[in-house]
Protein backbone atom coordinates (compact mmCIF):
# COMPACT_ATOMS: atom_id res chain seq x y z
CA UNK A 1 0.00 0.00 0.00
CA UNK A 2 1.48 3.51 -1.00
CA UNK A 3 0.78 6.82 1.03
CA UNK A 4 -1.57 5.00 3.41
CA UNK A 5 -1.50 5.93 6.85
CA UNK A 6 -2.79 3.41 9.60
CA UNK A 7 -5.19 3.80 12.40
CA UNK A 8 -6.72 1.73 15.27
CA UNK A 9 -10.72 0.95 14.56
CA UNK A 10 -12.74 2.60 16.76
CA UNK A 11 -14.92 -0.24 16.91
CA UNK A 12 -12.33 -3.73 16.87
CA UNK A 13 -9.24 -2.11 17.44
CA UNK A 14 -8.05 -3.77 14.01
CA UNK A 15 -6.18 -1.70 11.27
CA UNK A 16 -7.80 1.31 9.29
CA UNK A 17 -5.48 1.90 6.42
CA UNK A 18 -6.23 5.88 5.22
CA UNK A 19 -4.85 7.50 2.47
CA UNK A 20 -4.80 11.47 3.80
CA UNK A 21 -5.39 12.68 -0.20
CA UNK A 22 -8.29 10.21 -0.76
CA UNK A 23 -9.82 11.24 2.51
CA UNK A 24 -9.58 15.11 1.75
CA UNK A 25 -11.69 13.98 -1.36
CA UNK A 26 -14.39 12.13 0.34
CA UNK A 27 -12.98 8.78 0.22
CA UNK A 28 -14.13 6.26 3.63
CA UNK A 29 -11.67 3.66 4.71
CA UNK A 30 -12.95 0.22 6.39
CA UNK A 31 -11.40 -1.40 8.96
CA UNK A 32 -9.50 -4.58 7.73
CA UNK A 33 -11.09 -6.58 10.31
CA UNK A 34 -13.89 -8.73 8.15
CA UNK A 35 -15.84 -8.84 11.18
CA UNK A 36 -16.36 -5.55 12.30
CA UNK A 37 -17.61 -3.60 9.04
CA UNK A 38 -16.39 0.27 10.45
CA UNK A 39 -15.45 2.56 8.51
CA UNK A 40 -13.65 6.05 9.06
CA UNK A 41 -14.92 9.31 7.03
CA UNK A 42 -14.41 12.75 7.16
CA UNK A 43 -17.68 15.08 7.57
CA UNK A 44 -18.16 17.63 4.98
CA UNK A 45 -17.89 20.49 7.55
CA UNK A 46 -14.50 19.11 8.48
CA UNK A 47 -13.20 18.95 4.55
CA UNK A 48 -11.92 22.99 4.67
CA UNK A 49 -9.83 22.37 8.17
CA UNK A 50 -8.34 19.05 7.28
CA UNK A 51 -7.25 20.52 3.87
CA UNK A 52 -5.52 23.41 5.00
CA UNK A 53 -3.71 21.07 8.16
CA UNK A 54 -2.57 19.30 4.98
CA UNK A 55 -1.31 22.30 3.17
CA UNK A 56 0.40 23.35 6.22
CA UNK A 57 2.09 20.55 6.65
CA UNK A 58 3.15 20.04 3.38
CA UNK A 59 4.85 23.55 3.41
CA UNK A 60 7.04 22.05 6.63
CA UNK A 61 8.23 18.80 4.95
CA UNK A 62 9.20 20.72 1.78
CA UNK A 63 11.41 23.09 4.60
């Protein structure tokens, strides 16, 4: 997997692989736990903040 990032399930505690770019774009992740059936999304009011965290950060890697 390339760019993905990995979380703990809310739900299972299994792995959440997220890919920060596909989130920003509305992409959900589910939790790779074929049990549980969670999945991780952002909300639409959250799309603005998380996208400019990302910008942000992008501008201190690149220092």
């Amino acid at each position: 997997m390339k760019d993905y990032n990995e979380i703990q399930c809310p739900d299972c505690g299994g792995k959440i692989f997220i890919d920060a770019k596909l989130l920003l774009q509305g992409s959900s992740f589910n939790c790779s736990n074929p049990d549980c059936g969670a999945s991780v999304s952002l909300s639409q009011s959250s799309y603005q903040v998380a996208n400019n965290a990302m910008e942000e950060f992008e501008k201190l890697k690149g220092k």
